[in-house]
PDB file of N, CA and C in Angstrom:
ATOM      1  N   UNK A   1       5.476 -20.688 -15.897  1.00  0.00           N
ATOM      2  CA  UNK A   1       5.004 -21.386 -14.718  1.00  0.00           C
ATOM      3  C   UNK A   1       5.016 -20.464 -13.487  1.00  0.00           C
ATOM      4  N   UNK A   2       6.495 -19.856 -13.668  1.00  0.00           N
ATOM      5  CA  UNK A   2       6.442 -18.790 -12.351  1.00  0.00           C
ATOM      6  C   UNK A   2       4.991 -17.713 -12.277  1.00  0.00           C
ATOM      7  N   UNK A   3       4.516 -17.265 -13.147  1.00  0.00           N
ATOM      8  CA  UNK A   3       3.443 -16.078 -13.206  1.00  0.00           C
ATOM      9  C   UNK A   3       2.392 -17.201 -13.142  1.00  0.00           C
ATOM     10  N   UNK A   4       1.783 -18.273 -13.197  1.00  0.00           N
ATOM     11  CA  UNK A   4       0.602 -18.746 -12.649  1.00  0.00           C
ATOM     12  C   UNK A   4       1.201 -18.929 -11.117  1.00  0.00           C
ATOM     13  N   UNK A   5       2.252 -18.940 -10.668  1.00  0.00           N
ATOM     14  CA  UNK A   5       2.128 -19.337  -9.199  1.00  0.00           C
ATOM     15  C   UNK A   5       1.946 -18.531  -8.893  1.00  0.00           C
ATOM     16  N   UNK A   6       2.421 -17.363  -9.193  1.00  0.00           N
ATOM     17  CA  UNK A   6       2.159 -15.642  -8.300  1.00  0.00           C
ATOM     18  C   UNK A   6       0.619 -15.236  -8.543  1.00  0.00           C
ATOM     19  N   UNK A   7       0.211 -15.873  -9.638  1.00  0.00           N
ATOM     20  CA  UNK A   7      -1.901 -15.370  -9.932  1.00  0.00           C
ATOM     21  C   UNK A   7      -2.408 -16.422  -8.378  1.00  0.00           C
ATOM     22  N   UNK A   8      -1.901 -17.714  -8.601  1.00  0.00           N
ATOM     23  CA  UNK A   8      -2.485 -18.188  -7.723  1.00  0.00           C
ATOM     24  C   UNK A   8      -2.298 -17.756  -6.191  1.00  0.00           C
ATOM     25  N   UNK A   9      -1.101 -17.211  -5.900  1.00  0.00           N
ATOM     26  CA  UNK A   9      -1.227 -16.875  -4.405  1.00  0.00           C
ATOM     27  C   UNK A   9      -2.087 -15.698  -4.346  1.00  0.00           C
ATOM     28  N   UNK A  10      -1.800 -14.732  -5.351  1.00  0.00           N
ATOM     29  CA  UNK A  10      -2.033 -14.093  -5.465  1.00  0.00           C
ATOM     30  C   UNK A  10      -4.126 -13.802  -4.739  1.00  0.00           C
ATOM     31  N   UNK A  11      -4.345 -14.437  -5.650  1.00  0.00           N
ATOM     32  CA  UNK A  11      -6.051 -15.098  -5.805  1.00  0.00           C
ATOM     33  C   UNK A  11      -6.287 -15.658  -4.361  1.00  0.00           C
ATOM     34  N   UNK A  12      -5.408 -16.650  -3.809  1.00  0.00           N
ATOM     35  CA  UNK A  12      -5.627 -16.967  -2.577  1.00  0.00           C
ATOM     36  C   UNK A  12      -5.438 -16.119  -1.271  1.00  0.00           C
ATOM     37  N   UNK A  13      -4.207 -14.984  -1.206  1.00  0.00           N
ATOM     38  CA  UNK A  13      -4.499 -13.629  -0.707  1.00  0.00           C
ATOM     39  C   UNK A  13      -6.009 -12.909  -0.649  1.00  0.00           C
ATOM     40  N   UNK A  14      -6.490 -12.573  -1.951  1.00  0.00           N
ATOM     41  CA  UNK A  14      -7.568 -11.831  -2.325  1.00  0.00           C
ATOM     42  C   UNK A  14      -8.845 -12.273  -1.890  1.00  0.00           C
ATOM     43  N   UNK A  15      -9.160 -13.681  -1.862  1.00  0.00           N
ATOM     44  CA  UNK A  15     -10.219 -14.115  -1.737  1.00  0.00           C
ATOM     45  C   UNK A  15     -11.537 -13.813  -0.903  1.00  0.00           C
ATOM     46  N   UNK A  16     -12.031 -13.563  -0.563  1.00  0.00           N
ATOM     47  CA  UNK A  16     -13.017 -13.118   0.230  1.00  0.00           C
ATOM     48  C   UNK A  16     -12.727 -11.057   0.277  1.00  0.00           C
ATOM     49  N   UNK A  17     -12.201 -10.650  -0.313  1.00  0.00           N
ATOM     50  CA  UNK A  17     -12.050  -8.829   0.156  1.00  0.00           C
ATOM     51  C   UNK A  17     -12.041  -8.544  -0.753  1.00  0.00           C
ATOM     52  N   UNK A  18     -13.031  -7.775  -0.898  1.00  0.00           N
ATOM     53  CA  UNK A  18     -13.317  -6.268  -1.132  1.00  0.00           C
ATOM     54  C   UNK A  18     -12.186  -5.441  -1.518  1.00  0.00           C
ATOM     55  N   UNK A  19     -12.836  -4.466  -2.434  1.00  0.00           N
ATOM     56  CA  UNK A  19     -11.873  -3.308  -3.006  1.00  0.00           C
ATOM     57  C   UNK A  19     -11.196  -2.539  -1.570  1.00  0.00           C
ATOM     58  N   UNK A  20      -9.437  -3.063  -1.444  1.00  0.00           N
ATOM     59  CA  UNK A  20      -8.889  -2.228  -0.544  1.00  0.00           C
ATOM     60  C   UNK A  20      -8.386  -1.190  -1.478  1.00  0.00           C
ATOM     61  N   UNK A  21      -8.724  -0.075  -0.767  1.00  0.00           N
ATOM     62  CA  UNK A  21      -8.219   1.836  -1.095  1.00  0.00           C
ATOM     63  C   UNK A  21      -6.878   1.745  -0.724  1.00  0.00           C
ATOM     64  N   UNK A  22      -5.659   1.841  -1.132  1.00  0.00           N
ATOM     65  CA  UNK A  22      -4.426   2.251   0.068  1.00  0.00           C
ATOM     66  C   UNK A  22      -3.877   3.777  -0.688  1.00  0.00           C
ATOM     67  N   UNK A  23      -3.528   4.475   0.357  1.00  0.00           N
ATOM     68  CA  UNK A  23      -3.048   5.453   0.251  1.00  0.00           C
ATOM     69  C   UNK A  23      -1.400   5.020   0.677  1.00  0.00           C
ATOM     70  N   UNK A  24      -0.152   5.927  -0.311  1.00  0.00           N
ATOM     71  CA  UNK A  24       0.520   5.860  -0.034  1.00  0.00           C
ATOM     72  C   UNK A  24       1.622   6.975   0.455  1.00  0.00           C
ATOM     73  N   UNK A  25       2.051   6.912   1.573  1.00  0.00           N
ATOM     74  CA  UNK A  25       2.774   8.772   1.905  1.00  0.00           C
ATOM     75  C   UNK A  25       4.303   8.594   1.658  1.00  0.00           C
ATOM     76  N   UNK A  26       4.740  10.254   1.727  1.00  0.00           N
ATOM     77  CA  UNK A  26       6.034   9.632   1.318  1.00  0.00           C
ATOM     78  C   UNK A  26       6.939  11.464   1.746  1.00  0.00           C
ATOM     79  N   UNK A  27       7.613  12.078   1.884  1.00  0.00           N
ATOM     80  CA  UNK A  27       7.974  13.685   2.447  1.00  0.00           C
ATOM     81  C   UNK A  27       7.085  14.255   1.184  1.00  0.00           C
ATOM     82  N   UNK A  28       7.290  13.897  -0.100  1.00  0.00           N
ATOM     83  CA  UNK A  28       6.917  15.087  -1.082  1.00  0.00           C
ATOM     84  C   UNK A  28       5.883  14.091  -2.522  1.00  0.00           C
ATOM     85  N   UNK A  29       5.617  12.866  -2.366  1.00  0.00           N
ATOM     86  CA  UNK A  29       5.087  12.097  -3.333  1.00  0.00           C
ATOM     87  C   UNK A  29       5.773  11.697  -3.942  1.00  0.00           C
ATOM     88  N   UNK A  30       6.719  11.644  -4.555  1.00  0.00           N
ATOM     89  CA  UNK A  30       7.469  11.812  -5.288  1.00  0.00           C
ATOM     90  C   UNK A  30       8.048  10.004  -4.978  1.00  0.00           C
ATOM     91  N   UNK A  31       8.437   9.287  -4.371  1.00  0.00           N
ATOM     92  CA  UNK A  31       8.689   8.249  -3.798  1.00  0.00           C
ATOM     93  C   UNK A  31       7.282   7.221  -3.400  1.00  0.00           C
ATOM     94  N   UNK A  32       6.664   7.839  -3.402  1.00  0.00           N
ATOM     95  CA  UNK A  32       5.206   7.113  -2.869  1.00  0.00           C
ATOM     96  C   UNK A  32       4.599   6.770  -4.110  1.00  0.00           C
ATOM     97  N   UNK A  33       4.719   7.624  -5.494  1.00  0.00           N
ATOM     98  CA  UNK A  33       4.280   7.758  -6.366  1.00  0.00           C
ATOM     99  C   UNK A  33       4.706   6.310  -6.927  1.00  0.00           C
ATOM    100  N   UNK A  34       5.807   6.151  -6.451  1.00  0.00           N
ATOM    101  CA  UNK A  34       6.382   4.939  -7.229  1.00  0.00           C
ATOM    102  C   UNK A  34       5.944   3.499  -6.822  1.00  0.00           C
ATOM    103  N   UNK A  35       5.604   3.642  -5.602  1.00  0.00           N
ATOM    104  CA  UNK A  35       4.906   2.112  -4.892  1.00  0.00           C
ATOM    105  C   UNK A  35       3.651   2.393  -5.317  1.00  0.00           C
ATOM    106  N   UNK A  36       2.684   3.449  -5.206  1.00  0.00           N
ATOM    107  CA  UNK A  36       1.317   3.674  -5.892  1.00  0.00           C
ATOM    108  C   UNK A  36       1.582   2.704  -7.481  1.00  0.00           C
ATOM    109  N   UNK A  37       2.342   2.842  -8.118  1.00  0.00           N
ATOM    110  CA  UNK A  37       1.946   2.864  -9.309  1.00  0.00           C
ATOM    111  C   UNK A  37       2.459   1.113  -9.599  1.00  0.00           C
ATOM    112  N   UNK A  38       3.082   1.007  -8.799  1.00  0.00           N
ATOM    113  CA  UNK A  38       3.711  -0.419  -8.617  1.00  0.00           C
ATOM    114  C   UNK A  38       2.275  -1.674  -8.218  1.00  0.00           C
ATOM    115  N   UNK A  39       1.417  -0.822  -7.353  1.00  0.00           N
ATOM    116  CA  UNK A  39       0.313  -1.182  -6.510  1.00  0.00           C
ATOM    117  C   UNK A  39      -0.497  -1.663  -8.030  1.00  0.00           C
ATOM    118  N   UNK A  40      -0.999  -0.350  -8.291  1.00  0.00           N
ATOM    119  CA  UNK A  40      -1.708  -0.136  -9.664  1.00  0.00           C
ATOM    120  C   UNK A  40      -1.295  -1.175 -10.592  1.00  0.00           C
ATOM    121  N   UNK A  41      -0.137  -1.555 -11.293  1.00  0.00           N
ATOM    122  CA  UNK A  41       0.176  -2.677 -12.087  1.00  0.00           C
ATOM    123  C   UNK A  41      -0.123  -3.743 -11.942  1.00  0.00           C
ATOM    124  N   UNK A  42       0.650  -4.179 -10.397  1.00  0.00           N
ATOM    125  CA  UNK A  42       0.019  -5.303  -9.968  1.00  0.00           C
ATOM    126  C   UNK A  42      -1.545  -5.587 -10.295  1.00  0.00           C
ATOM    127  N   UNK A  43      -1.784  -4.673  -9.549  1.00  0.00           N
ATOM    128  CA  UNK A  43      -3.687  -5.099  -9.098  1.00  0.00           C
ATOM    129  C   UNK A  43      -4.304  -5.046 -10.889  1.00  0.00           C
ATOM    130  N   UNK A  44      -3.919  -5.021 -12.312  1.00  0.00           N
ATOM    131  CA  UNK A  44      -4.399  -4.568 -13.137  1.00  0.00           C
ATOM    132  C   UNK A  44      -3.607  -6.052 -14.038  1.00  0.00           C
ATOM    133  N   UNK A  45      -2.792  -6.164 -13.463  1.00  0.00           N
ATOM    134  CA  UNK A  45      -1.796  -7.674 -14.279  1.00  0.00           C
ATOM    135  C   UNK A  45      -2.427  -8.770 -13.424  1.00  0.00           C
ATOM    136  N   UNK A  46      -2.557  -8.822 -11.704  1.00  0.00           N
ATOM    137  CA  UNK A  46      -3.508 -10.303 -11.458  1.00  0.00           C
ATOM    138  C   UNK A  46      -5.087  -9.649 -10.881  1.00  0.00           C
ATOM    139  N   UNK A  47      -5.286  -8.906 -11.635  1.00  0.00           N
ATOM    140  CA  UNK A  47      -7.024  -8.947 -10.912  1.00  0.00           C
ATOM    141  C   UNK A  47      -6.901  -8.948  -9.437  1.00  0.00           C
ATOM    142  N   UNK A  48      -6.050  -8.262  -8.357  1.00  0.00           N
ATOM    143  CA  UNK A  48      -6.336  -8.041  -7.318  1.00  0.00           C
ATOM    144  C   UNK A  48      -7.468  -6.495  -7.046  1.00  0.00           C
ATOM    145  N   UNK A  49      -8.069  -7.025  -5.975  1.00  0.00           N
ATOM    146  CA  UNK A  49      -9.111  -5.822  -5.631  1.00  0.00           C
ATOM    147  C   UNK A  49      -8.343  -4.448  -4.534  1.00  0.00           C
ATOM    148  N   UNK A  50      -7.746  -4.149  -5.463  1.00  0.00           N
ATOM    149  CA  UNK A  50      -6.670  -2.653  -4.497  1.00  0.00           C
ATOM    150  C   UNK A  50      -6.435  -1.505  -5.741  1.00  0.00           C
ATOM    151  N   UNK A  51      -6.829  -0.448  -5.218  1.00  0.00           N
ATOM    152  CA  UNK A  51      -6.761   0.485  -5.809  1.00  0.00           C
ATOM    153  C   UNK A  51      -5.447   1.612  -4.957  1.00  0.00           C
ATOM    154  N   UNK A  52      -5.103   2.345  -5.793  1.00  0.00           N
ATOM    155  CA  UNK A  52      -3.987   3.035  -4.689  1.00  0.00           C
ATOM    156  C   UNK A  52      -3.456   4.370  -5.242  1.00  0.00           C
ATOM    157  N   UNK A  53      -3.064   5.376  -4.067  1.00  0.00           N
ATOM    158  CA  UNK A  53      -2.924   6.925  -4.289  1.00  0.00           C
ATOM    159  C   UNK A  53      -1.897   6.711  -3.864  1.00  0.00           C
ATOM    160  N   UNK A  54      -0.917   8.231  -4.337  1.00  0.00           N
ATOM    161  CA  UNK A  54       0.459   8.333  -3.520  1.00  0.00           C
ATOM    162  C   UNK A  54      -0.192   9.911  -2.963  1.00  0.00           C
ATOM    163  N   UNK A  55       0.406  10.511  -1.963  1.00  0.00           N
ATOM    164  CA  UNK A  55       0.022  11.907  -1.433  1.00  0.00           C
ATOM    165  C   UNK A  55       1.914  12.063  -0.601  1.00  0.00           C
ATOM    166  N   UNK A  56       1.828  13.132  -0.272  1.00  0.00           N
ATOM    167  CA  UNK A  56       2.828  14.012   0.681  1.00  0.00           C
ATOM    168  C   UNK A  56       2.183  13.758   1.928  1.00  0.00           C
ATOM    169  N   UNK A  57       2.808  13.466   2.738  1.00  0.00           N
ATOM    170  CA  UNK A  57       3.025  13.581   4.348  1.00  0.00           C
ATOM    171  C   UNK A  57       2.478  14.595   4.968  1.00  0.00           C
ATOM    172  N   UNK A  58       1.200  15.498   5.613  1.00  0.00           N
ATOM    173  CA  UNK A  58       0.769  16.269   5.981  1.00  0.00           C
ATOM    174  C   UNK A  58      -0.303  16.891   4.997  1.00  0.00           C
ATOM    175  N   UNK A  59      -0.119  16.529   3.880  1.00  0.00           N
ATOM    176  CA  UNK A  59      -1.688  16.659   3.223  1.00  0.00           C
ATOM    177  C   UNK A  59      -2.930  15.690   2.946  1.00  0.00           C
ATOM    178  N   UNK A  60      -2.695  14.759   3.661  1.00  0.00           N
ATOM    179  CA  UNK A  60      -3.115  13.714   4.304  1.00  0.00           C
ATOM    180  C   UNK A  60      -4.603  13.403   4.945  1.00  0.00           C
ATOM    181  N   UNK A  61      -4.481  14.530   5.885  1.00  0.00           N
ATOM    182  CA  UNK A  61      -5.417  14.801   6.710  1.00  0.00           C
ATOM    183  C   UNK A  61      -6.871  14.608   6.194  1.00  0.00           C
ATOM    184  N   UNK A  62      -7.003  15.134   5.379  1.00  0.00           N
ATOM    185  CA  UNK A  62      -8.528  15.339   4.737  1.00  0.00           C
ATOM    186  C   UNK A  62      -9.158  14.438   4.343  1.00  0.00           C
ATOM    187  N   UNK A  63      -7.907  13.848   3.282  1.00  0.00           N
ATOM    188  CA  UNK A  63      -8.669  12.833   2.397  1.00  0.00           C
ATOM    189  C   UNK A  63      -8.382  10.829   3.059  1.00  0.00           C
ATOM    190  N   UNK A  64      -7.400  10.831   4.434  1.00  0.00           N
ATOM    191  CA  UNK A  64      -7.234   9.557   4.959  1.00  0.00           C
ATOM    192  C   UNK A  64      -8.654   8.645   4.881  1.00  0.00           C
ATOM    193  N   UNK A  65      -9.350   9.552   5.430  1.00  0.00           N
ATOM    194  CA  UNK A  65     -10.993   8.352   5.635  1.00  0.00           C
ATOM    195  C   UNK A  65     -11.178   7.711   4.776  1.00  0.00           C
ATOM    196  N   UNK A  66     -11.069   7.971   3.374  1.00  0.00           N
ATOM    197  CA  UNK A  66     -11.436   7.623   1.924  1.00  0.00           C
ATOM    198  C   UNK A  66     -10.419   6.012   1.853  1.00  0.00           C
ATOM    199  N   UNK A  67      -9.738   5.587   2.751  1.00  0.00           N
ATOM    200  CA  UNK A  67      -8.678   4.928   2.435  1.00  0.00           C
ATOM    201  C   UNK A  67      -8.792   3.654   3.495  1.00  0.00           C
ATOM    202  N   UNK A  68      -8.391   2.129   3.352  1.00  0.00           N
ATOM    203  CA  UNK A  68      -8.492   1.059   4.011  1.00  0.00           C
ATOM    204  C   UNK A  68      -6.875   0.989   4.704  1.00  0.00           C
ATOM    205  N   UNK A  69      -6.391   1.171   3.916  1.00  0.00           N
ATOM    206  CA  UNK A  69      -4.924   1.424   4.337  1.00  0.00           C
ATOM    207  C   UNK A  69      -3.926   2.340   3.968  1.00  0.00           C
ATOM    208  N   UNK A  70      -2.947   2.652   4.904  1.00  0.00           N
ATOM    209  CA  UNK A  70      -2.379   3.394   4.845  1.00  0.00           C
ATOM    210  C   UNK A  70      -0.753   3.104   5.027  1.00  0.00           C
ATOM    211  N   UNK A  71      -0.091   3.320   3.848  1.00  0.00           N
ATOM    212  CA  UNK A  71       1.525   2.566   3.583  1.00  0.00           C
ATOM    213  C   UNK A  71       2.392   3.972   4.115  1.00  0.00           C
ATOM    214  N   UNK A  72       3.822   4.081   5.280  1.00  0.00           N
ATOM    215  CA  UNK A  72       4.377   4.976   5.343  1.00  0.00           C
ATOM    216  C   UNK A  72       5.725   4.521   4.420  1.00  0.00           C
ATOM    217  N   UNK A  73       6.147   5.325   3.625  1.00  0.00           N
ATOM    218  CA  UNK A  73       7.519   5.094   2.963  1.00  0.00           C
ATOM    219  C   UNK A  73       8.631   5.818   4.067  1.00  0.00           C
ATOM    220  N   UNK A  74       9.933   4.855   4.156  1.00  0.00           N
ATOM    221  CA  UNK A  74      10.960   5.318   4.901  1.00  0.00           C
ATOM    222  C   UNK A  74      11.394   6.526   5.606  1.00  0.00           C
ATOM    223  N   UNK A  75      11.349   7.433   4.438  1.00  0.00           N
ATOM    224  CA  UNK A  75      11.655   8.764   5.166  1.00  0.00           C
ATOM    225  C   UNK A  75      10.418   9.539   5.707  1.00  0.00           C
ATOM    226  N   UNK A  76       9.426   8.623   5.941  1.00  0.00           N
ATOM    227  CA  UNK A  76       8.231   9.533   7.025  1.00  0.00           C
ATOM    228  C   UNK A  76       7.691   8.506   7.985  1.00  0.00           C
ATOM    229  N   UNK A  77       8.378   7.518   8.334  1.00  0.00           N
ATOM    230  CA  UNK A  77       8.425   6.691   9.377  1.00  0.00           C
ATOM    231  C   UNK A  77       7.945   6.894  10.757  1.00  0.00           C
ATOM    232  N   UNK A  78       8.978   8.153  10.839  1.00  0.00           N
ATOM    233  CA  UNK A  78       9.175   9.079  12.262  1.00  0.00           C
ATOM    234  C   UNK A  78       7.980   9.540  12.707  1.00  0.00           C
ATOM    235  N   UNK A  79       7.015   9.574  11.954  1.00  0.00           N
ATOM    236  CA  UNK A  79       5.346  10.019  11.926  1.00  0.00           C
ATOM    237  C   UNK A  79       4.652   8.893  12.847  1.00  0.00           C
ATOM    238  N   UNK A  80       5.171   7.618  12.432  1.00  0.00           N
ATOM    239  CA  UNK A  80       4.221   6.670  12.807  1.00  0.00           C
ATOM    240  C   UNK A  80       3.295   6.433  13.776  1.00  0.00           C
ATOM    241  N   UNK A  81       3.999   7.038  15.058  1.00  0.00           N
ATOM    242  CA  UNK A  81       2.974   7.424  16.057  1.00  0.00           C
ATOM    243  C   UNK A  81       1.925   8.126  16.277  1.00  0.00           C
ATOM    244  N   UNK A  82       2.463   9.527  15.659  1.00  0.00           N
ATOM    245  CA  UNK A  82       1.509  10.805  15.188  1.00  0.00           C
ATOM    246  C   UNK A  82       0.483   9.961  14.721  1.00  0.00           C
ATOM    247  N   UNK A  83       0.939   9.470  13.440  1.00  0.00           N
ATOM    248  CA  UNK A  83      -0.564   8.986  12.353  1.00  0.00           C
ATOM    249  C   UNK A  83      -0.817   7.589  13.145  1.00  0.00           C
ATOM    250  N   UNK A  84      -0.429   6.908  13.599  1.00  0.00           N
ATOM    251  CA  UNK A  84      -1.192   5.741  14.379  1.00  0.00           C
ATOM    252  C   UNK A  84      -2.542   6.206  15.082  1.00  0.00           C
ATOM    253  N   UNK A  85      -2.791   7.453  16.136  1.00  0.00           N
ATOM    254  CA  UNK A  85      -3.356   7.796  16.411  1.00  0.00           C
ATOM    255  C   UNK A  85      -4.944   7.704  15.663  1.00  0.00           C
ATOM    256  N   UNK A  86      -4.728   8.225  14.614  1.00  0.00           N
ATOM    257  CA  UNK A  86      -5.936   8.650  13.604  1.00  0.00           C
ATOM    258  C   UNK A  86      -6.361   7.802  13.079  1.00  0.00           C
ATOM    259  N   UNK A  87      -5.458   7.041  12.567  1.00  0.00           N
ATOM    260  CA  UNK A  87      -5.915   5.457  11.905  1.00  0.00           C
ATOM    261  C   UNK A  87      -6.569   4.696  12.400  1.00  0.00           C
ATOM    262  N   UNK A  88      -6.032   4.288  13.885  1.00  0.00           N
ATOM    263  CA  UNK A  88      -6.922   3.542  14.976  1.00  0.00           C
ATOM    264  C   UNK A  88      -7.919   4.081  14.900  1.00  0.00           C
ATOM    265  N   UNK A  89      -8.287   5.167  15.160  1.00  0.00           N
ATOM    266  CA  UNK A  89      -9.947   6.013  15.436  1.00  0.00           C
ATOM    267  C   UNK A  89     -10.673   5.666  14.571  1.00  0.00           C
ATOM    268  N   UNK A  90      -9.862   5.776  12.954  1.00  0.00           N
ATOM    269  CA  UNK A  90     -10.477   5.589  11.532  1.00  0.00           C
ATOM    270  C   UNK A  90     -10.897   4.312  11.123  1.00  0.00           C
ATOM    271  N   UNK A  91     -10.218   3.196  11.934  1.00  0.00           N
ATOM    272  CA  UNK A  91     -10.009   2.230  11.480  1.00  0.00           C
ATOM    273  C   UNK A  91      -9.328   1.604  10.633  1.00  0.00           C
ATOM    274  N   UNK A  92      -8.077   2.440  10.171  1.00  0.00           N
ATOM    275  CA  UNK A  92      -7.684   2.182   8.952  1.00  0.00           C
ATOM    276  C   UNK A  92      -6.423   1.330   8.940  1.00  0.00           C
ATOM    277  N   UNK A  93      -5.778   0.527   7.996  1.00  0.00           N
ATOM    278  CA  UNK A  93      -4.515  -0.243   8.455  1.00  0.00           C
ATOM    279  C   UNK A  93      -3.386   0.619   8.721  1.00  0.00           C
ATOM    280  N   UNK A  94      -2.402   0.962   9.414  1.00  0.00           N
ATOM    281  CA  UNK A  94      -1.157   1.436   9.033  1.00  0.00           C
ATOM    282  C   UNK A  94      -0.414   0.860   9.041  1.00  0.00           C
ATOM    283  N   UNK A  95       0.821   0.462   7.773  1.00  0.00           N
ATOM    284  CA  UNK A  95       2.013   0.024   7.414  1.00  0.00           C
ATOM    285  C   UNK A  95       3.378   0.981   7.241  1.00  0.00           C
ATOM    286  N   UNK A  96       4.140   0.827   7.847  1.00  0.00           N
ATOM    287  CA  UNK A  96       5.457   0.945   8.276  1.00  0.00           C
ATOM    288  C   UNK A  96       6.524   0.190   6.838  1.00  0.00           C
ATOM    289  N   UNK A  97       7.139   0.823   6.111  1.00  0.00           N
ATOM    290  CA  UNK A  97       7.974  -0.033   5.527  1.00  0.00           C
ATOM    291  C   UNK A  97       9.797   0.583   5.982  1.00  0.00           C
ATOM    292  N   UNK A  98      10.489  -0.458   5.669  1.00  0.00           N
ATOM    293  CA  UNK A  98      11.907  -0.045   5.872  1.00  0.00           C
ATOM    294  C   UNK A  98      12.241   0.307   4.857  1.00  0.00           C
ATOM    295  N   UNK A  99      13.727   0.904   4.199  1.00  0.00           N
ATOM    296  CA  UNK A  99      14.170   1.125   2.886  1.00  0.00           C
ATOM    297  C   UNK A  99      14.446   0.597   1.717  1.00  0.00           C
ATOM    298  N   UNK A 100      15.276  -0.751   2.450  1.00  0.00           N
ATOM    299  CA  UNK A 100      15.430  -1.771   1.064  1.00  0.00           C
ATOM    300  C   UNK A 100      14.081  -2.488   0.456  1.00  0.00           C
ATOM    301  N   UNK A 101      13.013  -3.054   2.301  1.00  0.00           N
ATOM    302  CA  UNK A 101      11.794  -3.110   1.839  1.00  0.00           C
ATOM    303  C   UNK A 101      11.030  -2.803   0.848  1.00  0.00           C
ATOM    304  N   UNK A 102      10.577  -1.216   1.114  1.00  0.00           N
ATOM    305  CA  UNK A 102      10.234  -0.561   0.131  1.00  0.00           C
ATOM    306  C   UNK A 102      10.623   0.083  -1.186  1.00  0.00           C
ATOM    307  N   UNK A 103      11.956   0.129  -1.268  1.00  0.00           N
ATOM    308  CA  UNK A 103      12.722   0.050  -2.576  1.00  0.00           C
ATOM    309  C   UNK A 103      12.119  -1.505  -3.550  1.00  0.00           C
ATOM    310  N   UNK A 104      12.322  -2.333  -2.718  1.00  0.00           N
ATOM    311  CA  UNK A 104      11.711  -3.744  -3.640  1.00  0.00           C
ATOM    312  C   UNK A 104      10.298  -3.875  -3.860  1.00  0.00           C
ATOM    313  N   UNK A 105       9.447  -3.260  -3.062  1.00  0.00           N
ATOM    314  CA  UNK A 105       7.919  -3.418  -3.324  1.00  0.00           C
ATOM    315  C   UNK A 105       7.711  -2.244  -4.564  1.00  0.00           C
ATOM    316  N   UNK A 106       8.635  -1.483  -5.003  1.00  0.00           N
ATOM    317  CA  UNK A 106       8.293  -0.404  -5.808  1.00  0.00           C
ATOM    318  C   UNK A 106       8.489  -0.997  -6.965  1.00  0.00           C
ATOM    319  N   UNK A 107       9.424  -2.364  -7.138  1.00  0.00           N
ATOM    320  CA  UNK A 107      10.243  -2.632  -8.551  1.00  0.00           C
ATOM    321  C   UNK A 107       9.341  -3.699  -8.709  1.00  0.00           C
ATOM    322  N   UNK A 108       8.886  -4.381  -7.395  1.00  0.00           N
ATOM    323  CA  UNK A 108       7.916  -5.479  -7.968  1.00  0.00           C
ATOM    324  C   UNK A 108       6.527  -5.572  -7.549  1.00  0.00           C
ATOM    325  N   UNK A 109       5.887  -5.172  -8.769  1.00  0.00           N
ATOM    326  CA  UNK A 109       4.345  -4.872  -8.508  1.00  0.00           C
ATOM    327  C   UNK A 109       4.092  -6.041  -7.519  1.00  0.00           C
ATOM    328  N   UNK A 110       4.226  -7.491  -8.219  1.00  0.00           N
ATOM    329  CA  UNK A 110       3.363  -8.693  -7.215  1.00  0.00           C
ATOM    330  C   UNK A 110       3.744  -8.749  -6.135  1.00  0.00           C
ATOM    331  N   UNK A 111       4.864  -8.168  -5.775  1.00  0.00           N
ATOM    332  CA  UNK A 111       5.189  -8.366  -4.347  1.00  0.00           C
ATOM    333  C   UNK A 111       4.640  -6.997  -3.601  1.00  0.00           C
ATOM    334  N   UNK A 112       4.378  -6.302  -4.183  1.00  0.00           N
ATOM    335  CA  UNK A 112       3.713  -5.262  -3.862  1.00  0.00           C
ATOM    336  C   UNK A 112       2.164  -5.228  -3.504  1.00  0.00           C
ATOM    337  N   UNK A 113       1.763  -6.096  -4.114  1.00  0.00           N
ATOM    338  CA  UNK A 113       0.130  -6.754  -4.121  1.00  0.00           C
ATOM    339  C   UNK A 113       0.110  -7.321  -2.719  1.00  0.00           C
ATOM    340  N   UNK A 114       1.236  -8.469  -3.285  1.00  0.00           N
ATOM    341  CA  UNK A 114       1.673  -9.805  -2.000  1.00  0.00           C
ATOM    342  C   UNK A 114       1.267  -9.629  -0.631  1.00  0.00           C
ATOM    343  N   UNK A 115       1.795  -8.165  -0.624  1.00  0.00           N
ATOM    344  CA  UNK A 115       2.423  -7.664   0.483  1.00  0.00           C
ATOM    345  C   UNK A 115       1.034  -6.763   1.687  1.00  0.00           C
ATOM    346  N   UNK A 116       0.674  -6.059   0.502  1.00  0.00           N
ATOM    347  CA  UNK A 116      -0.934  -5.182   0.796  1.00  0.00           C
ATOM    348  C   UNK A 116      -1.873  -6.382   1.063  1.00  0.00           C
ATOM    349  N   UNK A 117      -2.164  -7.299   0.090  1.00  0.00           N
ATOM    350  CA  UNK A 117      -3.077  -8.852   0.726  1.00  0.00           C
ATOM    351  C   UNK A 117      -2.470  -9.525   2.004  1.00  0.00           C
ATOM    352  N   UNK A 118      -1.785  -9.155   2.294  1.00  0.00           N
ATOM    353  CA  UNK A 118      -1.404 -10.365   3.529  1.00  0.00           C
ATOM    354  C   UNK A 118      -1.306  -9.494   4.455  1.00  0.00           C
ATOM    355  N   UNK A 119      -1.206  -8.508   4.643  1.00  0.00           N
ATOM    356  CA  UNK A 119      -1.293  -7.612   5.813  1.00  0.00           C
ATOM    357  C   UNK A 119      -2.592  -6.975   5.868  1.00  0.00           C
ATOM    358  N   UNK A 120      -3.665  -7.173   5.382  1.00  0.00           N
ATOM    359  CA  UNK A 120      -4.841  -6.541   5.432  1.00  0.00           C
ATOM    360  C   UNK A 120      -5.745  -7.881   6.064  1.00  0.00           C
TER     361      UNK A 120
END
């Protein structure tokens, strides 16, 4: 019963949007890699429309445009201003997560979905 309630919010999140891109940063990937792939499950277990990268913090630059949103993991926070800048111009979302936050969006794909649909 619990996993049709999470398809259904899920579905009701999604509804009307389009394939969101999110990129996810992190000091070295390595941590980002893990909410990317968390993203990926989700969106592949309820049919959400999100596709998602992990990258390093400063290699960034090039490929941001390609992306609807943009997730910072904890230890590159301190950026947020820096990259606020670019995003606004780009249009792109930027998200801020805290530690325990993002420790839990990594372990649970749907809340990881949850989380990218309702802030977009």
């Amino acid at each position: 019963m619990e996993a049709k309630t999470e398809k259904k919010v899920i579905e009701s999140l999604a509804k009307g949007k389009e394939n969101i891109n999110v990129l996810v940063l992190c000091a070295g990937a390595g941590t980002s890699a893990m909410l990317a792939n968390a993203l990926k499950e989700g969106a592949e277990k309820y049919d959400a429309p999100i596709t998602a990268d992990a990258g390093a913090y400063g290699s960034h630059y090039e490929i941001m445009s390609d992306y609807d949103v943009i997730v910072l993991a904890p230890q590159v926070n301190s950026y947020y201003d820096d990259i606020k800048k670019d995003t606004d111009n780009l249009g792109i979302k930027l998200l801020a997560t805290k530690g325990a936050e993002y420790i839990a969006l990594t372990r649970d794909p749907e809340k990881a979905i949850e989380y990218i649909l309702s802030e977009v």
